[in-house]
N, C-alpha and C. Protein backbone atom coordinates (compact mmCIF):
# COMPACT_ATOMS: atom_id res chain seq x y z
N UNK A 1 -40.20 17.03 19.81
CA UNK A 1 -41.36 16.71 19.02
C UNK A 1 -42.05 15.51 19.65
N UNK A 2 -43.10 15.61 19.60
CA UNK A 2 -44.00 14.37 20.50
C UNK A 2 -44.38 13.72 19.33
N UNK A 3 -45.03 12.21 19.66
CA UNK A 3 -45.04 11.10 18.96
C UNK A 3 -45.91 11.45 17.67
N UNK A 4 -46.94 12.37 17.69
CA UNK A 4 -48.08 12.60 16.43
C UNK A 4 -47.20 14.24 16.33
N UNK A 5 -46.38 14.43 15.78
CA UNK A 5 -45.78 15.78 15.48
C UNK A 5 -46.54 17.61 16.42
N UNK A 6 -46.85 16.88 17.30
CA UNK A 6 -47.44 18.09 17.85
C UNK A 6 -46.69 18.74 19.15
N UNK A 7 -46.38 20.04 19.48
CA UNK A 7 -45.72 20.72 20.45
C UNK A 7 -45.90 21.03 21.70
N UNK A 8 -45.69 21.20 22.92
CA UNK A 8 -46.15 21.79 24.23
C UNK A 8 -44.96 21.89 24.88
N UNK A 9 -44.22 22.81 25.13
CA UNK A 9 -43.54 23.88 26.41
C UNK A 9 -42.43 22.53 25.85
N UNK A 10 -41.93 21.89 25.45
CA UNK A 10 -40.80 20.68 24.96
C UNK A 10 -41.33 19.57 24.69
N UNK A 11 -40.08 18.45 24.81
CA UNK A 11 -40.43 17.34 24.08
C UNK A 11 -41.13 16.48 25.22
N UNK A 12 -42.58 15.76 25.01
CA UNK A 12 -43.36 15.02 26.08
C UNK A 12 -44.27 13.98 24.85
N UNK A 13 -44.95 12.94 25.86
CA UNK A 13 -45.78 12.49 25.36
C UNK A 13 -46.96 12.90 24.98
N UNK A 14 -47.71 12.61 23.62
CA UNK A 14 -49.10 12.94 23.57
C UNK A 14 -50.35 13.16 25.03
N UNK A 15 -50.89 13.69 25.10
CA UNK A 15 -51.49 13.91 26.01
C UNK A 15 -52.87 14.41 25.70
N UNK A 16 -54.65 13.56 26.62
CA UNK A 16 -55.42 14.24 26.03
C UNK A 16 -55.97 15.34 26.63
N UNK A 17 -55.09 15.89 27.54
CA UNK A 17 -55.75 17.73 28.66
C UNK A 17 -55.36 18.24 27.20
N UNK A 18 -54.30 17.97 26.30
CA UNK A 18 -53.85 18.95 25.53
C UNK A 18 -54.69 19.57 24.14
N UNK A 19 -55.82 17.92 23.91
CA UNK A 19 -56.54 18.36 22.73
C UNK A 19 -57.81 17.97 23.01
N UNK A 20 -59.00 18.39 21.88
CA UNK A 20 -59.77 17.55 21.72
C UNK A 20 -60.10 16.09 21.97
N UNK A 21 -60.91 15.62 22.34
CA UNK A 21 -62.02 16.27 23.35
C UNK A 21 -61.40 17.44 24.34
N UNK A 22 -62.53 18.58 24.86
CA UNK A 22 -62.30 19.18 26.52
C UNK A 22 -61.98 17.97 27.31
N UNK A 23 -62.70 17.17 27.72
CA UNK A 23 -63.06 16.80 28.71
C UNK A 23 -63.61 14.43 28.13
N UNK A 24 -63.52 14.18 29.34
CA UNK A 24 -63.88 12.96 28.63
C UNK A 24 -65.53 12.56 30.06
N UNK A 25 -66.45 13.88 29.41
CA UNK A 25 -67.91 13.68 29.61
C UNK A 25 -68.76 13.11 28.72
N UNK A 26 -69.03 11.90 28.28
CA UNK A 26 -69.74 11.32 27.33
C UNK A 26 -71.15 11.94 27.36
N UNK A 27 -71.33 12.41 25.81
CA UNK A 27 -72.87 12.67 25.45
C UNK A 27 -72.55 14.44 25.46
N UNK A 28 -71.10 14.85 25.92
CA UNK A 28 -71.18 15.96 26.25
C UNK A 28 -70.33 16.73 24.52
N UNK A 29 -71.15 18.04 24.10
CA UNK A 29 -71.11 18.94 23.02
C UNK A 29 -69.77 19.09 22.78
N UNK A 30 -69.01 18.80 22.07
CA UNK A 30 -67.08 18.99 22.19
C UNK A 30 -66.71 20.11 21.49
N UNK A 31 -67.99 20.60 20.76
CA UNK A 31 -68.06 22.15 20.52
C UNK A 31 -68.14 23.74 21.61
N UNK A 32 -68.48 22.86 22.25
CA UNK A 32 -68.50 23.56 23.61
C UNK A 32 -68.05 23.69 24.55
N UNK A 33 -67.21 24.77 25.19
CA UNK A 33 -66.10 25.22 26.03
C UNK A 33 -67.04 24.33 27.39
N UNK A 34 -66.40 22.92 27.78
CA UNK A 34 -66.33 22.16 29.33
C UNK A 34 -64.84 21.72 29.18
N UNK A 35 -64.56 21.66 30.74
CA UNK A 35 -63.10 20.91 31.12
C UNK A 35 -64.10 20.29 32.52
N UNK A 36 -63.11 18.68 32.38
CA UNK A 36 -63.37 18.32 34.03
C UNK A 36 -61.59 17.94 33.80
N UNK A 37 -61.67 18.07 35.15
CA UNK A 37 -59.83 17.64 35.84
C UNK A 37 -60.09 16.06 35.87
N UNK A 38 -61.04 15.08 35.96
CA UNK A 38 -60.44 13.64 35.67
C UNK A 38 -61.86 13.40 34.81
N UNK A 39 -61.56 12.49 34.33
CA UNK A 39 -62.46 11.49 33.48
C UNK A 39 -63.72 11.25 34.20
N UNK A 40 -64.69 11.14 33.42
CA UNK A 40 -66.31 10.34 34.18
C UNK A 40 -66.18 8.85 34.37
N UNK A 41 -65.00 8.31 33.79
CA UNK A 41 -64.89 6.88 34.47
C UNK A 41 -63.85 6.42 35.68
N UNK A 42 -63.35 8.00 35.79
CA UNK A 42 -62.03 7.98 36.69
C UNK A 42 -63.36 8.04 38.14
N UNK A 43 -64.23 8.18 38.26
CA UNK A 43 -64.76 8.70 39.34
C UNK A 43 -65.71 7.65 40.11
N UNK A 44 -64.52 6.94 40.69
CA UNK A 44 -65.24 5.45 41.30
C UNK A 44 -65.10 5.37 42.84
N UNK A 45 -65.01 6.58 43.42
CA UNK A 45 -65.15 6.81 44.98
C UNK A 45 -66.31 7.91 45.32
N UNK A 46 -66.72 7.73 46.69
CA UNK A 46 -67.67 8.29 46.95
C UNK A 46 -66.66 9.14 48.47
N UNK A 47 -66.09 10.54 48.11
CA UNK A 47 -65.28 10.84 48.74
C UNK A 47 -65.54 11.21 50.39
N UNK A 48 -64.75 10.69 51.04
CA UNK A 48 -65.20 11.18 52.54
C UNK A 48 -65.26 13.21 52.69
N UNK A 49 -66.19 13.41 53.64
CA UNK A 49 -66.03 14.60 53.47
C UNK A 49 -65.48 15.60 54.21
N UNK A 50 -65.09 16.69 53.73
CA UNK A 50 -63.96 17.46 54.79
C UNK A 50 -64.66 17.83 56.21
N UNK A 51 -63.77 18.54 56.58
CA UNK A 51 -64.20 19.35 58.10
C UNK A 51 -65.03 20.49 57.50
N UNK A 52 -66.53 20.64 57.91
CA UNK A 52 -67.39 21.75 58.18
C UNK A 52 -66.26 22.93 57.93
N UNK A 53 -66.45 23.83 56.89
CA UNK A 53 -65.75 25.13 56.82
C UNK A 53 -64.30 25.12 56.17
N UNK A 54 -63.98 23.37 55.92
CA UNK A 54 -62.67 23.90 55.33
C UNK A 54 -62.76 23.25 53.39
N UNK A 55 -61.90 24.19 52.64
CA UNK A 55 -61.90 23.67 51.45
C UNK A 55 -61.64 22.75 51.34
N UNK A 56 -62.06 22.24 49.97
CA UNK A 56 -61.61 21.09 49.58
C UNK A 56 -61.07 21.84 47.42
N UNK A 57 -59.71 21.67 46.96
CA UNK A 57 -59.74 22.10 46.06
C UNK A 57 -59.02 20.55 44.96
N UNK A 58 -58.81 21.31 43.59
CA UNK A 58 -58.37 20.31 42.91
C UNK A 58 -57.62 20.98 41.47
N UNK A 59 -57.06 20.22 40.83
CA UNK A 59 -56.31 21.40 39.24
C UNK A 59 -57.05 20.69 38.34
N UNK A 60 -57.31 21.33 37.35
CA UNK A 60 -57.64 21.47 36.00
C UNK A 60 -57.35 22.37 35.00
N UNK A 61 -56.60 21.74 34.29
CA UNK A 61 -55.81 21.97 32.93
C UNK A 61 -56.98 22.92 32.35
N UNK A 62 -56.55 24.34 31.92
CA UNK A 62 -57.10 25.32 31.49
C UNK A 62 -56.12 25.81 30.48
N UNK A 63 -56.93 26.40 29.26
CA UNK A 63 -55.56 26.80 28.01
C UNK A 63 -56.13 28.24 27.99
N UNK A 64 -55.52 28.89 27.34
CA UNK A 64 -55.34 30.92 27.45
C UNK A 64 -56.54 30.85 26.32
N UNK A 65 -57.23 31.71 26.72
CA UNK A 65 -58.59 32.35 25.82
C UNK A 65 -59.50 31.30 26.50
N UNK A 66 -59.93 30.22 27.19
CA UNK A 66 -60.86 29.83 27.75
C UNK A 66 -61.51 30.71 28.86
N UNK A 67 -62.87 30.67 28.62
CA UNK A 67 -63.80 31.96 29.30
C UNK A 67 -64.29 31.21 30.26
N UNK A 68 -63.94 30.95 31.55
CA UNK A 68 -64.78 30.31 32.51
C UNK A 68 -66.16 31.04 33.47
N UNK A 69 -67.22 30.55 33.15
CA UNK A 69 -68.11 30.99 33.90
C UNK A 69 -68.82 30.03 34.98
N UNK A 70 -68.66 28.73 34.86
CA UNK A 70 -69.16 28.30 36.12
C UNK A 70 -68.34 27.15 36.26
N UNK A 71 -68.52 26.87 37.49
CA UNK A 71 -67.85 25.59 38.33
C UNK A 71 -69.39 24.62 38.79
N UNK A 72 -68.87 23.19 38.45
CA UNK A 72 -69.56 22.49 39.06
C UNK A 72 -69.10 21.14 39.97
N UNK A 73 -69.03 20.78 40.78
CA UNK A 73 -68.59 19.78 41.86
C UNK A 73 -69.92 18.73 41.71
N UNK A 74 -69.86 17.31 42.19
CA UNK A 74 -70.96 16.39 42.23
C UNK A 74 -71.27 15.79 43.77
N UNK A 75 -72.57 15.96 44.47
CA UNK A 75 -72.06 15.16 45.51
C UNK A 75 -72.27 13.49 45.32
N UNK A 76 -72.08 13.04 46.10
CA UNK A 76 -71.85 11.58 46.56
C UNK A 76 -72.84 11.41 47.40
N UNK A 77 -72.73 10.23 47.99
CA UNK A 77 -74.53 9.47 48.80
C UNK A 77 -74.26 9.91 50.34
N UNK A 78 -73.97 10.75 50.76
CA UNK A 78 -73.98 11.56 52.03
C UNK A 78 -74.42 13.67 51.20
N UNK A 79 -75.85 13.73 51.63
CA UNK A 79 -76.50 15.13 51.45
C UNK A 79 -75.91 16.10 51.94
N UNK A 80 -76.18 17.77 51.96
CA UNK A 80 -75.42 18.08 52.60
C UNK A 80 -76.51 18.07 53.77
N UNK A 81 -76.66 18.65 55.19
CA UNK A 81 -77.61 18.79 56.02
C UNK A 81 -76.93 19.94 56.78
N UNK A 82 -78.44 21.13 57.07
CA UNK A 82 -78.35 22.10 57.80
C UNK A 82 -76.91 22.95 57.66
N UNK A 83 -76.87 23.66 56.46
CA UNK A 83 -75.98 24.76 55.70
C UNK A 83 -76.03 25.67 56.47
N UNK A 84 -74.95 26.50 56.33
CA UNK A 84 -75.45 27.34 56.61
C UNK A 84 -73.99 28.82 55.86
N UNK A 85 -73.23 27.93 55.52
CA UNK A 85 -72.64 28.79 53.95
C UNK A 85 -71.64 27.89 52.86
N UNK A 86 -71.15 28.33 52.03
CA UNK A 86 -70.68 27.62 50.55
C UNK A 86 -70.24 28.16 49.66
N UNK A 87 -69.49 27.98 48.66
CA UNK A 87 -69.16 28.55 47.09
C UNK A 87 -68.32 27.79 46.69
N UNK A 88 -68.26 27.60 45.32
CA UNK A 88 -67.64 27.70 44.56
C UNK A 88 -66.18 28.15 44.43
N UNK A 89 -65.07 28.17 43.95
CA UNK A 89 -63.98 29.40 43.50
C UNK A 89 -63.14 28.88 42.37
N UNK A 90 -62.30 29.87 41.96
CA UNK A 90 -61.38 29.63 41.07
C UNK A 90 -60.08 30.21 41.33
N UNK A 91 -59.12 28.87 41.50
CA UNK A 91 -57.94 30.22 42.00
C UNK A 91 -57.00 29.76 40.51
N UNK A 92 -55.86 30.95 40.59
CA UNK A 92 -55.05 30.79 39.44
C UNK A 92 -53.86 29.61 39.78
N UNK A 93 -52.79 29.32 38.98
CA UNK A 93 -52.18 28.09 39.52
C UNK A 93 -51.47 28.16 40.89
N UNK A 94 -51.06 29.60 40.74
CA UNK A 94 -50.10 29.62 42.32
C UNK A 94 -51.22 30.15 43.70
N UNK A 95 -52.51 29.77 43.54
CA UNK A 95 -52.97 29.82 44.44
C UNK A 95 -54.02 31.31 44.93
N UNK A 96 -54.13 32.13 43.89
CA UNK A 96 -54.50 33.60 43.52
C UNK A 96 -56.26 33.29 43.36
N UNK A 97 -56.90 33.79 44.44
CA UNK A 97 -58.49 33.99 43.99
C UNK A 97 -58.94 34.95 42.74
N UNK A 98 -59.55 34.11 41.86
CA UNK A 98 -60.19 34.89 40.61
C UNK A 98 -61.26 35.30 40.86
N UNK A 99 -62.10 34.23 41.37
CA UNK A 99 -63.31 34.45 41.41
C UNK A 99 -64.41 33.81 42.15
N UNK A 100 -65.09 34.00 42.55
CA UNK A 100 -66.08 32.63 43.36
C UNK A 100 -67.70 33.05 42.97
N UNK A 101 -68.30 31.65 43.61
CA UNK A 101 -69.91 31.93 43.31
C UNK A 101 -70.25 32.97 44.40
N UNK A 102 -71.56 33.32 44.37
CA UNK A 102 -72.46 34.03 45.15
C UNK A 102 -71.91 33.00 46.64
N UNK A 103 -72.56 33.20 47.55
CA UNK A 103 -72.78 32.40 48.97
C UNK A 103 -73.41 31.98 48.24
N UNK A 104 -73.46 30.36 49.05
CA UNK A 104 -75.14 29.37 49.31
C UNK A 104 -75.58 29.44 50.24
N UNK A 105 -75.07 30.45 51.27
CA UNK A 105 -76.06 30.35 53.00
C UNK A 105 -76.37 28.63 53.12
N UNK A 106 -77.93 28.69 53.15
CA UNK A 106 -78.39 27.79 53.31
C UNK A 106 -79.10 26.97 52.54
N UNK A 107 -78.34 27.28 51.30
CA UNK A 107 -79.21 26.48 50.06
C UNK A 107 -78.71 24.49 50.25
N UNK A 108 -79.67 24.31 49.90
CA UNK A 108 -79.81 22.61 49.78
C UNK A 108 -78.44 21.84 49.17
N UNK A 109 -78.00 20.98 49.11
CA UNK A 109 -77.31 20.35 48.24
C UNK A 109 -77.75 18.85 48.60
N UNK A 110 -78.55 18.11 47.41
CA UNK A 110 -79.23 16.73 47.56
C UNK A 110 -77.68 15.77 47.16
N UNK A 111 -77.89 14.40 47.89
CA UNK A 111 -77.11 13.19 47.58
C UNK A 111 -76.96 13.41 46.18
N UNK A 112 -75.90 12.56 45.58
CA UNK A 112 -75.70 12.50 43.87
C UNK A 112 -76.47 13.50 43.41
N UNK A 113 -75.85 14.35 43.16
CA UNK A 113 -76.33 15.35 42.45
C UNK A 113 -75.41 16.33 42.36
N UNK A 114 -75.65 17.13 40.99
CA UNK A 114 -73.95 18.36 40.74
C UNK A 114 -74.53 19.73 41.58
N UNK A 115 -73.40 20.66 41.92
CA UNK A 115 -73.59 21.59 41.90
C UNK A 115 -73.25 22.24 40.89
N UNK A 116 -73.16 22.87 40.16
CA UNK A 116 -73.25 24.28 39.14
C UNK A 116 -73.17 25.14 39.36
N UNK A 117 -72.16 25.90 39.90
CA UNK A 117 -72.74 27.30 40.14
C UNK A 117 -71.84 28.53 39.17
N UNK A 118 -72.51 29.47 39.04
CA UNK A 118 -71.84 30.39 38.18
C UNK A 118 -71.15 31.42 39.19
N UNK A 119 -70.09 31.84 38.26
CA UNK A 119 -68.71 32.83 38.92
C UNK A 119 -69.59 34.31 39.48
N UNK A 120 -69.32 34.92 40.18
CA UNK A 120 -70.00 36.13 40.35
C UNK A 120 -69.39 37.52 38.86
N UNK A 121 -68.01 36.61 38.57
CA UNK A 121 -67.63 37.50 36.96
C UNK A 121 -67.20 36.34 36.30
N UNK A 122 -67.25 36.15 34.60
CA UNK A 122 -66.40 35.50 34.38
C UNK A 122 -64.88 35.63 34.56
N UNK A 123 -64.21 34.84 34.22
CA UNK A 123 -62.57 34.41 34.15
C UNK A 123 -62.33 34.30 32.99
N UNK A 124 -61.69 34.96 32.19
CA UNK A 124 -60.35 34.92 30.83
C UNK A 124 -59.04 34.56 31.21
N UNK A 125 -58.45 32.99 31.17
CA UNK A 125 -57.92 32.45 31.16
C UNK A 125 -56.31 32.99 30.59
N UNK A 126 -55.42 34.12 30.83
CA UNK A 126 -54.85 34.76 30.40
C UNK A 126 -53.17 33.85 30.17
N UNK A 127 -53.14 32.22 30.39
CA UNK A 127 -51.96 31.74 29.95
C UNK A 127 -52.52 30.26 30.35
N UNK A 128 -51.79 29.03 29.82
CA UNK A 128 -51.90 27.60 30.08
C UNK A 128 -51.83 27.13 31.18
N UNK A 129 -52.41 26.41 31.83
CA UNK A 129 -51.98 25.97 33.02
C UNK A 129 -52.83 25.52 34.24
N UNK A 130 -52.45 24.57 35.32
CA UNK A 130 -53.25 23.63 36.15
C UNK A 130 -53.88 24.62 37.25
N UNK A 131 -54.96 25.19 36.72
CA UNK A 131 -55.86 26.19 37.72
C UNK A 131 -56.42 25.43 38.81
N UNK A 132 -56.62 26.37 39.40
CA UNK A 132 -57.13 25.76 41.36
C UNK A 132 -59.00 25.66 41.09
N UNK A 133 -59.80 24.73 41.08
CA UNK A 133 -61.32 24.92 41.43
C UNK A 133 -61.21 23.96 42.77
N UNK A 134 -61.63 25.34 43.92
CA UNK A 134 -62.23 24.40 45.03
C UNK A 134 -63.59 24.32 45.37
N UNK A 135 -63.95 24.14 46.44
CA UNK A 135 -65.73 24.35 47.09
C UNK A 135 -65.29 24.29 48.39
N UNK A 136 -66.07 24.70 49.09
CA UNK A 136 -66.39 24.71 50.91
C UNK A 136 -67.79 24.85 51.33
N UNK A 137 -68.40 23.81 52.08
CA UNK A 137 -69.64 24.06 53.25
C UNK A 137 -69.28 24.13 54.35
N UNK A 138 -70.09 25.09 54.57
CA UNK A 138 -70.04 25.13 56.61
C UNK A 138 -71.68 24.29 57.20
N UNK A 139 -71.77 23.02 57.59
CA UNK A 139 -72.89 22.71 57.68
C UNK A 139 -72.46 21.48 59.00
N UNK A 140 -74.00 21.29 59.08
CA UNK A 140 -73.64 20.48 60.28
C UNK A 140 -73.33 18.61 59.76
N UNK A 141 -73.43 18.60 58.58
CA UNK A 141 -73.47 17.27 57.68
C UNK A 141 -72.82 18.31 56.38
N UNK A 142 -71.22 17.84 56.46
CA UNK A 142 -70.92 18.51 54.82
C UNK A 142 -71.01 17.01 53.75
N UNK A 143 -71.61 17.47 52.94
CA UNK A 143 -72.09 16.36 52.12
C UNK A 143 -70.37 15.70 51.44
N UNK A 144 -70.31 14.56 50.70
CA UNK A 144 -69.46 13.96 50.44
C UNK A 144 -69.49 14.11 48.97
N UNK A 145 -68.40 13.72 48.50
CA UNK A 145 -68.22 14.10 46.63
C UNK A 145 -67.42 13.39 45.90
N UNK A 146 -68.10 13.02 44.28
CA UNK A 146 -67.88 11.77 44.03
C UNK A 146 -66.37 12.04 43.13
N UNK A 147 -65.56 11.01 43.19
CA UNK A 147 -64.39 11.50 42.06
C UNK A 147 -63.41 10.51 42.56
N UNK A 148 -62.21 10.62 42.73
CA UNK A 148 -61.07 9.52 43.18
C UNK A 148 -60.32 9.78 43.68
N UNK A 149 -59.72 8.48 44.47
CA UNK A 149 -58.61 8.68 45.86
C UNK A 149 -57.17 8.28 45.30
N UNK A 150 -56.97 9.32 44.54
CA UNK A 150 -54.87 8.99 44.29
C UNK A 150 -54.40 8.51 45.51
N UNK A 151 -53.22 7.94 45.57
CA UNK A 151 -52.68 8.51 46.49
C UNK A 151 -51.64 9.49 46.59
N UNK A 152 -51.74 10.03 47.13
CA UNK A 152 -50.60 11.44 47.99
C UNK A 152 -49.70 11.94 47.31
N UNK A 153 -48.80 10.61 47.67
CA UNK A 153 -47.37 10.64 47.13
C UNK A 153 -47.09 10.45 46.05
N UNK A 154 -48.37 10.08 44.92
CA UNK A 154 -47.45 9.19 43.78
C UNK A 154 -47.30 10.86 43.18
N UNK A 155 -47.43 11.80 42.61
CA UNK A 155 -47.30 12.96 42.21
C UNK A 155 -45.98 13.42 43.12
N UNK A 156 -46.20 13.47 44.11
CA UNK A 156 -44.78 14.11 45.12
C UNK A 156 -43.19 13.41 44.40
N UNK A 157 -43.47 11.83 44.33
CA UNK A 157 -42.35 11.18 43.67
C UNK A 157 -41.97 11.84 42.61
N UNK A 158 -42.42 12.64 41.64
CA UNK A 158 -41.85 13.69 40.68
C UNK A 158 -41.81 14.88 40.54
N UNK A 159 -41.72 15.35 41.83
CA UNK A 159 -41.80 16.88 42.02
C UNK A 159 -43.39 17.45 41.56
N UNK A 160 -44.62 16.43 41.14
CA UNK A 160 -45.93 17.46 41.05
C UNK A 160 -46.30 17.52 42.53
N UNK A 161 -47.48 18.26 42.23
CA UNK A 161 -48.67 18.64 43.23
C UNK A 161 -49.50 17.72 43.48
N UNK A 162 -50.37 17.31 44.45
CA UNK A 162 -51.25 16.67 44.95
C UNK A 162 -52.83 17.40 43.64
N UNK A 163 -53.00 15.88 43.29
CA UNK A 163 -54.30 16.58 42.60
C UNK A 163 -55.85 17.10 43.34
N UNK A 164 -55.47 16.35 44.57
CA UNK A 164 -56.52 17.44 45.75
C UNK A 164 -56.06 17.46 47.04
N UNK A 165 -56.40 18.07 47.49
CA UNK A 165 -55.79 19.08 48.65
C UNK A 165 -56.82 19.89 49.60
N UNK A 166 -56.55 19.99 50.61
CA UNK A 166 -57.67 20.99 51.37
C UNK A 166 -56.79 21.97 51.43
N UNK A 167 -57.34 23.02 52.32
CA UNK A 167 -56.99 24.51 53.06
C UNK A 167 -57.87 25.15 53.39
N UNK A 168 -57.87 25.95 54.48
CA UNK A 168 -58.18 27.40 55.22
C UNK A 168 -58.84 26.44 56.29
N UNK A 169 -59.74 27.37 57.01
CA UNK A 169 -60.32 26.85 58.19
C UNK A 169 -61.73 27.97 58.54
N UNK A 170 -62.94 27.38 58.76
CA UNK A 170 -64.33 28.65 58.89
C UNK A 170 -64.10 29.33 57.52
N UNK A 171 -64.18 29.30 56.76
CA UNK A 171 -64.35 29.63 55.68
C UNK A 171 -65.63 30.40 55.05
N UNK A 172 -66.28 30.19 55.72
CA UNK A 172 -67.88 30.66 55.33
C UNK A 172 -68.54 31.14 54.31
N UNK A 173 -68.82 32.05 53.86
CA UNK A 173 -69.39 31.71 52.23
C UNK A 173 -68.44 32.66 51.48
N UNK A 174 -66.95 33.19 52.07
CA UNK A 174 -66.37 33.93 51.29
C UNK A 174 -64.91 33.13 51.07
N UNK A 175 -64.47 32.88 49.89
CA UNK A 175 -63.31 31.97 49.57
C UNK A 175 -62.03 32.98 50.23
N UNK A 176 -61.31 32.20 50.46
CA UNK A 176 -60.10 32.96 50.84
C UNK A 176 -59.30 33.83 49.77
N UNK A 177 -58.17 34.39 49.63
CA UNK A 177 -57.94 35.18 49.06
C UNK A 177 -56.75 34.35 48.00
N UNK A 178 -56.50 33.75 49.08
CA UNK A 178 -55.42 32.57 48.52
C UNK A 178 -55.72 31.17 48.86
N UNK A 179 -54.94 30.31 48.26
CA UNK A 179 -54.93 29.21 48.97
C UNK A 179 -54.48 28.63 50.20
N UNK A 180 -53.16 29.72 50.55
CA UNK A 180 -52.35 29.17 51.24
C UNK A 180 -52.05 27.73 51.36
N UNK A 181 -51.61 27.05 52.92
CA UNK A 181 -51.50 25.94 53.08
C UNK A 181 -51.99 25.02 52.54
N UNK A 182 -51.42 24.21 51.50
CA UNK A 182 -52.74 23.05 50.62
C UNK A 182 -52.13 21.86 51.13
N UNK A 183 -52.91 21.29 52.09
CA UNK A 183 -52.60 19.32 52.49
C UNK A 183 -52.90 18.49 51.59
N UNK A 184 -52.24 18.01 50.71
CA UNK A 184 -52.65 16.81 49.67
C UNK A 184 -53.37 15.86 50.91
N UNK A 185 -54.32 15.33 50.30
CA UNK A 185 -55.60 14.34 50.48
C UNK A 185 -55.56 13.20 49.64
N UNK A 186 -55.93 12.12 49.96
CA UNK A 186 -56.66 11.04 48.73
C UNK A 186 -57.90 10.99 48.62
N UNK A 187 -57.98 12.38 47.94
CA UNK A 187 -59.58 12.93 47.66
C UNK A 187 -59.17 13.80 46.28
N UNK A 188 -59.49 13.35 45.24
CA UNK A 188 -59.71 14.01 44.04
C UNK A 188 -61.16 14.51 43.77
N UNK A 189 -62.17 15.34 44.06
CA UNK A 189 -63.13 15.17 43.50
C UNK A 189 -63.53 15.43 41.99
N UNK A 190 -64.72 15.19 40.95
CA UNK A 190 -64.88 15.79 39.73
C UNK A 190 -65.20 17.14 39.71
N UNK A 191 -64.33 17.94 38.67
CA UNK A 191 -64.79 19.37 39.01
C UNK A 191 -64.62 19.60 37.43
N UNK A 192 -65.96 20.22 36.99
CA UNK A 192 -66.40 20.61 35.85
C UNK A 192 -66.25 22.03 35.77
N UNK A 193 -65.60 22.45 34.60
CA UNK A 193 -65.43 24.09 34.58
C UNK A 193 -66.66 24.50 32.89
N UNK A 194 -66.92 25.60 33.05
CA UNK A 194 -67.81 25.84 31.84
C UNK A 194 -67.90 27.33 31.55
């Protein structure tokens, strides 16, 4: 039993992925199905950005019957420049593609500013648990993204996962099938699910 009489998978501390609020987006509808994986005050780096073509992913706490239809990422004060592909995705916890956006070819992505993009289907969330949202550009300037630098190891010290991670390589506007290989990073970015 946890400290306010409430249950999850055994006995743990209160926790707020587990309730109300979704998400801790101020100003944001709490009637309304959003999750971000860290806080809007957790997000005090302006993240370096990966290699042209390879992901960059992250977990967010998702509960069963949540209907996900879009992913959104934020960039940071590096644009993207001269695209030339991108998406969105959603993988399940062990690394399973659900779903991804359309390509962006060569659509824009300005400094500070979110992307949004919607799933090409939605996602029905069919059990609890720390789902995969990544993104990838292939550009000649992959823009940078705002959110925070854990470090590495402190999760490894208890048997978790790295809360971001890269993988694949040329990636181009089609997500991989899996995740495969995930390198923990000290790159968390914010990733908004809706």
């Amino acid at each position: 039993m946890t400290t306010l009489s409430r249950y999850y998978e055994g006995v743990l501390a209160d926790a707020a992925a587990l309730d109300l609020p979704y998400n801790a987006l101020p100003g944001q509808d709490q009637s309304a199905f959003v999750r971000s994986n860290i806080p809007a005050w957790a997000c005090t780096s302006d993240l370096a950005a990966t290699a042209t073509g390879v992901a960059i992913g992250t977990r967010v706490w998702l509960r069963k019957g949540d209907v996900v239809t879009n992913i959104a990422f934020v960039a940071g004060n590096t644009a993207l420049a001269t695209g030339t592909a991108g998406w969105h995705a959603l993988y399940d916890p062990d690394g399973a593609l659900l779903a991804q956006s359309a390509a962006q070819g060569a659509a824009a992505w300005a400094a500070n500013t979110a992307r949004k993009l919607a799933l090409t289907a939605p996602v029905t969330i069919k059990k609890d648990g720390w789902y995969i949202v990544a993104t990838s550009t292939t550009a000649s300037t992959v823009q940078t993204l705002i959110g925070s630098a854990p470090i590495v190891t402190a999760s490894a010290a208890v048997g978790g996962k790295a809360m971001g991670f890269t993988f694949g390589s040329a990636t181009g506007d089609v997500a991989p099938a899996t995740t495969g290989t995930q390198t923990g990073v000290a790159k968390c970015p914010i990733a908004i699910v809706s």
